[in-house]
C-alpha atoms as a PDB file:
ATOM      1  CA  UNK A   1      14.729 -40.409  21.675  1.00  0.00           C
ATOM      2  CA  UNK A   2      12.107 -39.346  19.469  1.00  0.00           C
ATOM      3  CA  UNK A   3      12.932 -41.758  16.944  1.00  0.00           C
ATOM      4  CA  UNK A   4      12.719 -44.336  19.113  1.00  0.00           C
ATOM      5  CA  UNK A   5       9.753 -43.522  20.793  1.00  0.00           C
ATOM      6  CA  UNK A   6       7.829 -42.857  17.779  1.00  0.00           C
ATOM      7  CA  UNK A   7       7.303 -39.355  18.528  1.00  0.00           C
ATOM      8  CA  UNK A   8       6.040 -37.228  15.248  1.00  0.00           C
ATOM      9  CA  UNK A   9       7.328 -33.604  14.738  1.00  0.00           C
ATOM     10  CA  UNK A  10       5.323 -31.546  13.197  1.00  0.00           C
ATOM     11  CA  UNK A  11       7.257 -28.900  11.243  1.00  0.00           C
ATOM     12  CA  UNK A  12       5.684 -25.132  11.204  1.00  0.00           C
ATOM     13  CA  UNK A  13       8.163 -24.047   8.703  1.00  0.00           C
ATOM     14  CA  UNK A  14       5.912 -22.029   6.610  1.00  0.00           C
ATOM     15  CA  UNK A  15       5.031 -19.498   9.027  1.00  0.00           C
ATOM     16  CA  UNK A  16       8.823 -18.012   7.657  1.00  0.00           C
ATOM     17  CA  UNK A  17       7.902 -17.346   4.758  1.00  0.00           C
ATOM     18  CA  UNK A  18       4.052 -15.881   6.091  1.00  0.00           C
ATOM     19  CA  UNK A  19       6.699 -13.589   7.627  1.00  0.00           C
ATOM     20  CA  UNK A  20       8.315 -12.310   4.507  1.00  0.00           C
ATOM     21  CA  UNK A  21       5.140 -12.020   2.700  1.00  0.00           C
ATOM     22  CA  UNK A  22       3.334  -9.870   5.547  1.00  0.00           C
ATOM     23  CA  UNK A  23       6.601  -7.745   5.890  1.00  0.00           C
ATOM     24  CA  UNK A  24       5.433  -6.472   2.068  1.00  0.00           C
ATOM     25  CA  UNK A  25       2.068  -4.906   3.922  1.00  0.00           C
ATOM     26  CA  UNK A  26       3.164  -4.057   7.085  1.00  0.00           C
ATOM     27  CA  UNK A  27       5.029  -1.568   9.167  1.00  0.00           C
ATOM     28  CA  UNK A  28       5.816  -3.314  12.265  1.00  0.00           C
ATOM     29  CA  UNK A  29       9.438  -2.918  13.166  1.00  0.00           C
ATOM     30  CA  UNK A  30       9.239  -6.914  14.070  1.00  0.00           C
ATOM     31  CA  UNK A  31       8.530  -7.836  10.503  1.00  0.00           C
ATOM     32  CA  UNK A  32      10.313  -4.675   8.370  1.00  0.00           C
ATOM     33  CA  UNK A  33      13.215  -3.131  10.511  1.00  0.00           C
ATOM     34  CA  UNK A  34      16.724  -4.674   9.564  1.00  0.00           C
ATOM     35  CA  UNK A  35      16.655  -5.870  13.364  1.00  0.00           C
ATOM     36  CA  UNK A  36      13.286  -7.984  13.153  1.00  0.00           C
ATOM     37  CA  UNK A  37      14.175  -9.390   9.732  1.00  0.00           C
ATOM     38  CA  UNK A  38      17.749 -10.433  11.204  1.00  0.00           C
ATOM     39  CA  UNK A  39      15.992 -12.338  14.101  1.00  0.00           C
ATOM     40  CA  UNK A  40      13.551 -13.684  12.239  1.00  0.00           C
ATOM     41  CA  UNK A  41      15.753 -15.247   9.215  1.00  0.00           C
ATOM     42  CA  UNK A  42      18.091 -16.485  12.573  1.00  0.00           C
ATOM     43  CA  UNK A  43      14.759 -18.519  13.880  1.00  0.00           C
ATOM     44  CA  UNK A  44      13.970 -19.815  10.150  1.00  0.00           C
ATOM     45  CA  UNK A  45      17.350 -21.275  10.355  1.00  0.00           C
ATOM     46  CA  UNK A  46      17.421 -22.791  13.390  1.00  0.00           C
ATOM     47  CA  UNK A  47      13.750 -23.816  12.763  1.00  0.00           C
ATOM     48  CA  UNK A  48      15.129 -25.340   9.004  1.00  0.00           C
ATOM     49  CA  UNK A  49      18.222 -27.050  11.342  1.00  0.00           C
ATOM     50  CA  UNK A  50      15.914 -28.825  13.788  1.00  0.00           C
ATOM     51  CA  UNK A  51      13.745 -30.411  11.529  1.00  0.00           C
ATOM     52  CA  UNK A  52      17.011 -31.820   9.050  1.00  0.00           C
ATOM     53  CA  UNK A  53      18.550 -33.098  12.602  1.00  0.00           C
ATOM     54  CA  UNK A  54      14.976 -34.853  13.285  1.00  0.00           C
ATOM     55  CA  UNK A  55      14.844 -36.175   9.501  1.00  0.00           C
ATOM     56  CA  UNK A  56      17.982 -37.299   9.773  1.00  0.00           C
ATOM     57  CA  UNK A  57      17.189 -39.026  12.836  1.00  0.00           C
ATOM     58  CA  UNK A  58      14.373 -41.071  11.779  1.00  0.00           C
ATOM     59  CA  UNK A  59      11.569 -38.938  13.494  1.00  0.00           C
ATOM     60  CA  UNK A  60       8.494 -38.828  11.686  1.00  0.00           C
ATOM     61  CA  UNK A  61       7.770 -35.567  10.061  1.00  0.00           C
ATOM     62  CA  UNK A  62       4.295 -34.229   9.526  1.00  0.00           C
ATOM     63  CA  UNK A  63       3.011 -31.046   8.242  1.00  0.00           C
ATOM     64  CA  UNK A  64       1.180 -28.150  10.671  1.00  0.00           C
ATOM     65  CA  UNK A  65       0.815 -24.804   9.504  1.00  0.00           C
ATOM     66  CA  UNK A  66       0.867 -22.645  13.185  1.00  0.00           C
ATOM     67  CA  UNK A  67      -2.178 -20.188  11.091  1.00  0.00           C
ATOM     68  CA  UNK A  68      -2.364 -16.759  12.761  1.00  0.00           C
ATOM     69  CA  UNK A  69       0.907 -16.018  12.135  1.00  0.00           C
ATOM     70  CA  UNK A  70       1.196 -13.565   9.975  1.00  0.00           C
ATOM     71  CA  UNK A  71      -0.195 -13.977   6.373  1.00  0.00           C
ATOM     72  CA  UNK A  72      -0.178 -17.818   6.611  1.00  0.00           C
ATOM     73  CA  UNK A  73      -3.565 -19.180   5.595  1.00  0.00           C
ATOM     74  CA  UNK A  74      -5.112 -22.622   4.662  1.00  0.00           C
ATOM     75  CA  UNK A  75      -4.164 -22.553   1.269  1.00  0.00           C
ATOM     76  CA  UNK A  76      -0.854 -22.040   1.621  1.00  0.00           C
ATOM     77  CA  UNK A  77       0.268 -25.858   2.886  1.00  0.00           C
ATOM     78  CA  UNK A  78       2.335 -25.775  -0.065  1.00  0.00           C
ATOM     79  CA  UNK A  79       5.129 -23.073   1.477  1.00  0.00           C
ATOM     80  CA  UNK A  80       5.374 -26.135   4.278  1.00  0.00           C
ATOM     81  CA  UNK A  81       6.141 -28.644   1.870  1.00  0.00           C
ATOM     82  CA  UNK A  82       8.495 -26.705  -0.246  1.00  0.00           C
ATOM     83  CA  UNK A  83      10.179 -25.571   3.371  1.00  0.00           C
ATOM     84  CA  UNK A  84      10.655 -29.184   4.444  1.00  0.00           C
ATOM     85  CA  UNK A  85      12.278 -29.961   0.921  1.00  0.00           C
ATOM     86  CA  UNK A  86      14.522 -27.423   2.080  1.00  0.00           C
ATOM     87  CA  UNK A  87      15.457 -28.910   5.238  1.00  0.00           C
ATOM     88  CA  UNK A  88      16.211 -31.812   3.158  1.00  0.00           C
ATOM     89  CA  UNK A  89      13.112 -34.353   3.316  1.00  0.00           C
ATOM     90  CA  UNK A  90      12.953 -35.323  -0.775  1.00  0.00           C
ATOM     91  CA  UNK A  91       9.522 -33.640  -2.919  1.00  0.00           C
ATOM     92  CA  UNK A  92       7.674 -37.069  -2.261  1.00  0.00           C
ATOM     93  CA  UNK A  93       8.749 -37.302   1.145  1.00  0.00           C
ATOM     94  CA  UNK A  94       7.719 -33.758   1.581  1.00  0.00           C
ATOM     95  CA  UNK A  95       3.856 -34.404   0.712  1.00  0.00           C
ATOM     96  CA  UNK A  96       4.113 -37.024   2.383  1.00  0.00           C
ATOM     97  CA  UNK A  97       4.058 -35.542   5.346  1.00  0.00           C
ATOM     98  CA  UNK A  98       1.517 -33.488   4.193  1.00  0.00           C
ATOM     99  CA  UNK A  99      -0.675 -36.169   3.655  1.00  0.00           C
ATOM    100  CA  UNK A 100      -0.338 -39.800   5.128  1.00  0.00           C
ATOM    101  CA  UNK A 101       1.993 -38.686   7.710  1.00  0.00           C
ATOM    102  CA  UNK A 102      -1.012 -36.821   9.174  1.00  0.00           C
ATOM    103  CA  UNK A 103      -3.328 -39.463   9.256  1.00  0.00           C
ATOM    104  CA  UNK A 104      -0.226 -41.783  10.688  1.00  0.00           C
ATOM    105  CA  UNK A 105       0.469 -39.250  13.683  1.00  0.00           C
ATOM    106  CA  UNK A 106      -3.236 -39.186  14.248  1.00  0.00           C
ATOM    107  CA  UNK A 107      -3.866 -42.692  14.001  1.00  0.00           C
ATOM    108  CA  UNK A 108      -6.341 -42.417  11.014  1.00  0.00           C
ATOM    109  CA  UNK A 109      -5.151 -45.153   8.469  1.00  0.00           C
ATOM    110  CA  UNK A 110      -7.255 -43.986   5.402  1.00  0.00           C
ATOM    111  CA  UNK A 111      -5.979 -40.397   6.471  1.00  0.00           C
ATOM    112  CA  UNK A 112      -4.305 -39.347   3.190  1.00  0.00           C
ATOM    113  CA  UNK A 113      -4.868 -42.553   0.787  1.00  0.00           C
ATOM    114  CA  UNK A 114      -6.972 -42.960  -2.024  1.00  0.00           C
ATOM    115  CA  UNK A 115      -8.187 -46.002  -1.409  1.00  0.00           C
ATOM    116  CA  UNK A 116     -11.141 -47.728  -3.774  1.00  0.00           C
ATOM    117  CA  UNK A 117     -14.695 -47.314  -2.238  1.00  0.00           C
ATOM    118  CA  UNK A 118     -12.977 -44.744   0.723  1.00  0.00           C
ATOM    119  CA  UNK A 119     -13.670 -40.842   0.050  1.00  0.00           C
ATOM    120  CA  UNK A 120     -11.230 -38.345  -1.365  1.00  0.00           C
ATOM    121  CA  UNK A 121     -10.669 -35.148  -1.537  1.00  0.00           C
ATOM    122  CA  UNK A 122      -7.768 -33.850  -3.677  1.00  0.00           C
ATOM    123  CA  UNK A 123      -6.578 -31.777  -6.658  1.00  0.00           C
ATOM    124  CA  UNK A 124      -4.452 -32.047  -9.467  1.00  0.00           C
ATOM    125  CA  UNK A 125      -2.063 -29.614 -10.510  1.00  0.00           C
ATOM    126  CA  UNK A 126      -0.018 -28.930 -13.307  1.00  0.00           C
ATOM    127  CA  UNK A 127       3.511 -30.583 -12.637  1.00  0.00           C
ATOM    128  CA  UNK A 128       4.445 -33.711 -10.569  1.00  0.00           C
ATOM    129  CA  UNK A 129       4.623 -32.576  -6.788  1.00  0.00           C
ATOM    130  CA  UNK A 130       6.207 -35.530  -6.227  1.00  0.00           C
ATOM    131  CA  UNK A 131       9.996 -34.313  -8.227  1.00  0.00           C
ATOM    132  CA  UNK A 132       9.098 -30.346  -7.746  1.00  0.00           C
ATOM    133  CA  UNK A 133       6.569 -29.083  -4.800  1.00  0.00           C
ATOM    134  CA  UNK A 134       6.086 -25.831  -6.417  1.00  0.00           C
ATOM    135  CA  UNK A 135       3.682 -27.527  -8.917  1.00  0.00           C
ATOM    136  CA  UNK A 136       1.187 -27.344  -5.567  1.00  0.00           C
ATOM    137  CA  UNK A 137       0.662 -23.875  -6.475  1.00  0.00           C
ATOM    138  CA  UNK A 138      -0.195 -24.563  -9.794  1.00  0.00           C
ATOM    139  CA  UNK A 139      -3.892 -25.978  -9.194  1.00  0.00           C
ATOM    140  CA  UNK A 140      -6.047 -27.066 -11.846  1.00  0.00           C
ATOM    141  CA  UNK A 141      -8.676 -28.730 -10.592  1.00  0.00           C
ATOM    142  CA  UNK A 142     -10.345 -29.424  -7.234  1.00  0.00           C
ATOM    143  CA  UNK A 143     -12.405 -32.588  -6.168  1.00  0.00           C
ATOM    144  CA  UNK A 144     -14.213 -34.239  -3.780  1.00  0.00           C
ATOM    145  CA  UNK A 145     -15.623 -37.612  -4.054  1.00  0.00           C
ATOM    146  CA  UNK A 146     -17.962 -39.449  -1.075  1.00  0.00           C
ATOM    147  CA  UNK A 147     -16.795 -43.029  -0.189  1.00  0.00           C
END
């Protein structure tokens, strides 16, 4: 039904991995106690499921980020996109969502093109994001030009 309504979902996966990270400075039983950690890798799975079932589907995927939970902050989009490789969108397909997937959902057609004469902001990184996402964390450069 999504599918054919055109319905986006917009995956939160990284907020799993927020998890794991803020169970290394925490002491909350919900994030460190063999019982929280259980419950919370059972959600990540079911989380992971739903959004391969969707994919699989043909429901548009685009990236959120659900900040406030946990650790998870700005600069972390890249945990999302590795997560939805995961759940079985390919690397390109995967910052895709990130990006023009976005500005599709949102009805914003420049939204996550570089187009000639629009603005830009964007970064290059050491690797090719589009055949391995972990090269997102590998940033060398940051830029920003006007349109």
């Amino acid at each position: 039904m999504m599918a054919r309504q055109g319905t986006f979902l917009v995956s939160t996966l990284a907020i799993f991995r927020s998890w794991a990270s803020f169970a290394q400075t925490t002491t909350l039983p919900r994030f460190v106690s063999d019982e929280g950690k259980e419950r919370i890798a059972r959600r990540r799975e079911r989380a992971i499921e739903s959004v391969r079932l969707a994919y699989r589907a043909g429901v548009g995927v685009a990236t959120g980020t659900d900040f406030g939970g946990g650790s998870l902050r700005a600069n972390h989009l890249a945990w999302e996109v590795e997560s939805l490789v995961e759940a079985g969108l390919k690397p390109w397909e995967a910052l895709a969502s990130a990006t023009v997937r976005g500005g599709d959902l949102l009805n914003e057609p420049e939204a996550g093109r570089i187009v000639e004469g629009g603005p830009a902001d964007f970064f290059l990184v050491h690797g090719d994001p589009l055949t391995d996402p972990t090269a997102l964390w590998r940033v060398w450069r940051v830029a920003w030009l006007p349109g």
